[in-house]
C-alpha atoms as a PDB file:
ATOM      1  CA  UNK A   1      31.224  17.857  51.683  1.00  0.00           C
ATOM      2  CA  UNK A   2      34.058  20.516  50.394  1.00  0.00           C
ATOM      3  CA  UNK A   3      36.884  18.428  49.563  1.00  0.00           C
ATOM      4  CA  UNK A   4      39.576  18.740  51.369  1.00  0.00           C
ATOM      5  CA  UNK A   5      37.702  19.771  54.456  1.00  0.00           C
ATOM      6  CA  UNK A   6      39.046  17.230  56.212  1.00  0.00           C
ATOM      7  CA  UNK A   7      42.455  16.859  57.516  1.00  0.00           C
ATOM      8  CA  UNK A   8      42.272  13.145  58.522  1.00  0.00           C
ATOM      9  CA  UNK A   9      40.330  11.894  54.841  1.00  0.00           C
ATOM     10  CA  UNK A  10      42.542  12.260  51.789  1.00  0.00           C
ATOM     11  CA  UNK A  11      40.991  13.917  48.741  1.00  0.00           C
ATOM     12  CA  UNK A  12      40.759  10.249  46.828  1.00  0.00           C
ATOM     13  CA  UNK A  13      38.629   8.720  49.981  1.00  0.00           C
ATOM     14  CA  UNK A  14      36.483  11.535  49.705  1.00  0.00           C
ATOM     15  CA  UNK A  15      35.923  11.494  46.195  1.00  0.00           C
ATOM     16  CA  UNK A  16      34.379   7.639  46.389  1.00  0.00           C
ATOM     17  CA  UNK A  17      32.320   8.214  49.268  1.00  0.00           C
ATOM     18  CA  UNK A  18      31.402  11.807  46.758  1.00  0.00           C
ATOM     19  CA  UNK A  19      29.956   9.161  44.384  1.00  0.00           C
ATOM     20  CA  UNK A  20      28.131   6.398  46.528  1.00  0.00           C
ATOM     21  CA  UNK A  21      25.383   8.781  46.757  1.00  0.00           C
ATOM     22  CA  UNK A  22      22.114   7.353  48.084  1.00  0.00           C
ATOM     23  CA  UNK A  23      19.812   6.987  44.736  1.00  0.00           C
ATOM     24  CA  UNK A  24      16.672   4.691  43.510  1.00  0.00           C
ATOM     25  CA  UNK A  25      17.318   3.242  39.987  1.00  0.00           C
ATOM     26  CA  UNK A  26      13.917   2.600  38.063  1.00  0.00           C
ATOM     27  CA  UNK A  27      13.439   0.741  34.904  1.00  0.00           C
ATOM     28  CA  UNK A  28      13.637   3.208  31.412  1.00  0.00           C
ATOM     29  CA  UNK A  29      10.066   4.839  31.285  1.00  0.00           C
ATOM     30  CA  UNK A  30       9.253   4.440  35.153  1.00  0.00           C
ATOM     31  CA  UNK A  31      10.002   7.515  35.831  1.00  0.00           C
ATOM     32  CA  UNK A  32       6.976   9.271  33.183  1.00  0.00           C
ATOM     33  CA  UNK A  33       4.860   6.123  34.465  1.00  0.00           C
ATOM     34  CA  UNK A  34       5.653   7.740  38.241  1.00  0.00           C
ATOM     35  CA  UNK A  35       5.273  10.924  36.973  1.00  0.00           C
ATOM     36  CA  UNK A  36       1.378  10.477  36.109  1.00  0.00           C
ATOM     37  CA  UNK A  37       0.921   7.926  38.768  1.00  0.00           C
ATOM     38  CA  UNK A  38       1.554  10.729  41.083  1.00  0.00           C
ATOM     39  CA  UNK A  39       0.265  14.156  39.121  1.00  0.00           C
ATOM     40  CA  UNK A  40       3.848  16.020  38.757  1.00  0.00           C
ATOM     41  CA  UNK A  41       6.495  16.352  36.546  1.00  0.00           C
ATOM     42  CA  UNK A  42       9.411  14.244  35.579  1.00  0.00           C
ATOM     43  CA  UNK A  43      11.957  16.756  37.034  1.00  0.00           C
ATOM     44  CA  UNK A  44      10.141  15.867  40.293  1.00  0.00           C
ATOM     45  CA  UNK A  45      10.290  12.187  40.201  1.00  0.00           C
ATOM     46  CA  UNK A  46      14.098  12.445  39.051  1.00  0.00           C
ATOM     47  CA  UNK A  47      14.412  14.490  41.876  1.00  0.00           C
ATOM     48  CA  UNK A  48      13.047  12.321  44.611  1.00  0.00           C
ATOM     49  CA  UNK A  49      14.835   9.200  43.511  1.00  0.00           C
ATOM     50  CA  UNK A  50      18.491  11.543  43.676  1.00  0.00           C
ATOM     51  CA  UNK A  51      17.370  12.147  47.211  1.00  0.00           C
ATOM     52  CA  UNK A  52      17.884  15.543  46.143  1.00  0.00           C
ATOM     53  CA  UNK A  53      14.426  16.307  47.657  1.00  0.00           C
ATOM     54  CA  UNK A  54      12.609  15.041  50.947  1.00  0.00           C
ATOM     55  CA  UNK A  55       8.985  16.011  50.806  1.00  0.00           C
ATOM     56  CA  UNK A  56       6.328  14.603  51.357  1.00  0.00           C
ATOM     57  CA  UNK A  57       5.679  14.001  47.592  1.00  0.00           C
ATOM     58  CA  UNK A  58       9.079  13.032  47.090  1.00  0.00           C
ATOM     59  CA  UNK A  59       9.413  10.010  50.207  1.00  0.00           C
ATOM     60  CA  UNK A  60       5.974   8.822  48.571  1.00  0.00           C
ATOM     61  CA  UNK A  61       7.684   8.908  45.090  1.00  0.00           C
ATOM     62  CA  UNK A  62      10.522   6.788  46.303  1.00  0.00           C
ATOM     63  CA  UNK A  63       8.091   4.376  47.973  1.00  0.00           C
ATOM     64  CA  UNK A  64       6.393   3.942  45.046  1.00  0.00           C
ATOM     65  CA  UNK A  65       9.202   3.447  42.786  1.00  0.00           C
ATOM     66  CA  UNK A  66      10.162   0.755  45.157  1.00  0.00           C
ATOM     67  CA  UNK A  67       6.814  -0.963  45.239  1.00  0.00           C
ATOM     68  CA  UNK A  68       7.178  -0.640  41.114  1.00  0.00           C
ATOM     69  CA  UNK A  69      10.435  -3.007  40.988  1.00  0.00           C
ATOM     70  CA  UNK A  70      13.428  -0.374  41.235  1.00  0.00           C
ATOM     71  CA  UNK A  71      16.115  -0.668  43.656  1.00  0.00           C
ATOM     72  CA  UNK A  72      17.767   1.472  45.934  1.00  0.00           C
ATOM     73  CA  UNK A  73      21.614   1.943  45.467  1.00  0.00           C
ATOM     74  CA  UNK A  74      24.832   4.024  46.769  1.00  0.00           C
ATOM     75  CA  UNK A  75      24.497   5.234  50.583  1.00  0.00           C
ATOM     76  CA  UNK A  76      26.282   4.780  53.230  1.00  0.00           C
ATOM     77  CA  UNK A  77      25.969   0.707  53.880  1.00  0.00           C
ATOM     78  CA  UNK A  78      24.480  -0.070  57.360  1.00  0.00           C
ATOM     79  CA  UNK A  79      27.467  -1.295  59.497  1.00  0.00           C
ATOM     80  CA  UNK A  80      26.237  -3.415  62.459  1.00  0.00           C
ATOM     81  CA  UNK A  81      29.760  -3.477  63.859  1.00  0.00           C
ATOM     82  CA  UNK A  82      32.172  -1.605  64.918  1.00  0.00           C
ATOM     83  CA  UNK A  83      35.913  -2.077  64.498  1.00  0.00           C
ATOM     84  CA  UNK A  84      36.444   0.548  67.001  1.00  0.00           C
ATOM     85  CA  UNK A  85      37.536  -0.144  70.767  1.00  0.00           C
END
């Protein structure tokens, strides 16, 4: 998202939903563990849990990390209701 793209969202609004990026956050050393586990590199693995890539590689990376204790934070938080009428 450029800021300042959009007329109706002030440059500060857009700057915290700029940082509550989508990411998986793995204990220090996972991500060499993963990296073996899986037969790539570390820049891979890094990669995938950024959500900065979305192969197939990289969704099975995340799932793994998952499965391995880490926890997905930042995204967009699921709103079930809407305040709109």
């Amino acid at each position: 998202m450029v800021r300042g793209s959009n007329p109706r969202l002030p440059t500060t609004i857009i700057l915290i939903l700029d940082s509550m990026k989508e990411r998986i956050v793995v204990e220090y050393g996972e991500v060499n563990k993963i990296a073996e586990l899986m037969g790539c590199t570390n820049v891979m693995v890094s990669h995938a849990l950024a959500f900065r890539k979305n192969s197939k590689l990289a969704r099975s990376i995340r799932k793994l990390a998952i499965e391995r204790g880490g926890s997905k934070v930042g995204g967009n938080p699921q709103n079930t209701s809407s305040h709109e009428k």
